[in-house]
Protein backbone atom coordinates (compact mmCIF):
# COMPACT_ATOMS: atom_id res chain seq x y z
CA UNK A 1 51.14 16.08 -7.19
CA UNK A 2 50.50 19.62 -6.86
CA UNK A 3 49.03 22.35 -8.78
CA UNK A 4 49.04 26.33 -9.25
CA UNK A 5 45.94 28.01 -10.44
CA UNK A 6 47.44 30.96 -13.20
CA UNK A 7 45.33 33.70 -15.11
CA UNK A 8 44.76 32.87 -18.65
CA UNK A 9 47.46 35.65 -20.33
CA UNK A 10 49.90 33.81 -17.63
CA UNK A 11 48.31 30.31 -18.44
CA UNK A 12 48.65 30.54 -21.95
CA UNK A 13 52.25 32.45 -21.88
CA UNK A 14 53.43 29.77 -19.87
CA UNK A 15 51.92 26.59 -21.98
CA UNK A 16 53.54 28.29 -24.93
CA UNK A 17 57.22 28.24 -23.51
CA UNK A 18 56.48 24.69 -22.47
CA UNK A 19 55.48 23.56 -25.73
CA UNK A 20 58.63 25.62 -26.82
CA UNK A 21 61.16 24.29 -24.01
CA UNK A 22 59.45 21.12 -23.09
CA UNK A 23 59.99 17.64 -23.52
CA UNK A 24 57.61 15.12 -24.60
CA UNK A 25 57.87 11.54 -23.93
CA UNK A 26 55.84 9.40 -26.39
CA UNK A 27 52.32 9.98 -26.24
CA UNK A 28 52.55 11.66 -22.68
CA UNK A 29 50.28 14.46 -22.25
CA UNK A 30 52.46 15.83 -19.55
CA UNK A 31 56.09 17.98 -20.42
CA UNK A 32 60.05 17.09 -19.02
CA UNK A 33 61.37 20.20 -17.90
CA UNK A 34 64.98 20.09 -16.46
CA UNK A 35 66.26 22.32 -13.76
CA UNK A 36 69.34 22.66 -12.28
CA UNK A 37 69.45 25.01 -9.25
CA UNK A 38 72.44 24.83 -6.93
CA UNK A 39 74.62 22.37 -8.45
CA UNK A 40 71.24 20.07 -8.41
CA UNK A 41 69.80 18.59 -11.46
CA UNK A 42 65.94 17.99 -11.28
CA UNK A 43 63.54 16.96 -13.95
CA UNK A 44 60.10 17.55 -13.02
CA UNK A 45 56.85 16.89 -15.11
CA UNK A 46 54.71 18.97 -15.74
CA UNK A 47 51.22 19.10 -16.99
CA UNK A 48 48.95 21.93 -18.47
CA UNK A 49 44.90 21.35 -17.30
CA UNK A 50 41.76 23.01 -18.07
CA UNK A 51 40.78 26.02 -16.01
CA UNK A 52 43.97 27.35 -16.01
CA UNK A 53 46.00 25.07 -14.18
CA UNK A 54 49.27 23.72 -14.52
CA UNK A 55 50.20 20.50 -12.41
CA UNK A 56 53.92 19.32 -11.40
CA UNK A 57 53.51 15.74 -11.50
CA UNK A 58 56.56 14.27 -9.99
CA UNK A 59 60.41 15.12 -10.00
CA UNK A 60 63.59 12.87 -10.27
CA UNK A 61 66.51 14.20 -8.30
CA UNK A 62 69.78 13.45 -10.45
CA UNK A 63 72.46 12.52 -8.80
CA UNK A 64 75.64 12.73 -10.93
CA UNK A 65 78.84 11.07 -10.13
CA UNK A 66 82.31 10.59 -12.23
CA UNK A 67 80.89 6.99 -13.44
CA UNK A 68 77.12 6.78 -13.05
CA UNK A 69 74.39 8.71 -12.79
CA UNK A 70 71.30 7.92 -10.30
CA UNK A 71 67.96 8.94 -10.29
CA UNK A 72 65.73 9.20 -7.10
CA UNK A 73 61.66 9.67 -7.42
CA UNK A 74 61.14 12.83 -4.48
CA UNK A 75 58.00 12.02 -2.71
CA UNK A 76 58.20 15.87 -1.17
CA UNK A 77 55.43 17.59 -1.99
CA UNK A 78 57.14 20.68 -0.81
CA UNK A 79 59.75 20.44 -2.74
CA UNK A 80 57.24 19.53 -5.82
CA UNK A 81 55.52 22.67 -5.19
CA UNK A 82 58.65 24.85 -4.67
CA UNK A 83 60.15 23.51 -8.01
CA UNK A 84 57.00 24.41 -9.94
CA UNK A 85 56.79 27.78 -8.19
CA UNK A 86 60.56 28.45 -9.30
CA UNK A 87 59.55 27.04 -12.77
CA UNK A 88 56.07 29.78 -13.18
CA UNK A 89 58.37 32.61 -11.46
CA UNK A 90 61.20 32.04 -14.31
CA UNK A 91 58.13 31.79 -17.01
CA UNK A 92 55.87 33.62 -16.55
């Protein structure tokens, strides 16, 4: 789990488009946002805090093949933290 600190204009820009773009799962407080970047396919999670915060959660790594598709938990926190940067760059 990581976080990024944002400004409130930025903060509350960026919960909007989530709301907006987002996907809840059930009574989750945290967002599905899906990303594909380089013939990748991530779906990271994403949750607005107080103080301006915004937390990435986890991501799944997708891997899709002609018959099945797999799905593999990333334990990388740099690549956790470079997803969510990509995410507040495209955002906000």
């Amino acid at each position: 789990m990581v976080f990024r600190q944002l400004k409130e204009y930025e903060y509350n820009h960026f919960n909007n488009l989530l709301i907006q773009s987002g996907r809840k799962d059930g009574l989750d407080a945290s967002f599905s946002i899906t990303m594909k970047i380089n013939n990748a396919e991530y779906i990271i999670k994403i949750q607005p805090a107080k103080k301006h915060r915004i937390y990435a959660l986890q991501a799944l790594v997708v891997y899709r093949d002609k018959y099945e598709v797999e799905m593999v938990l990333s334990k990388d926190n740099a690549l956790l933290l470079s997803l969510l940067n990509i995410l507040l760059y495209q955002g906000v």
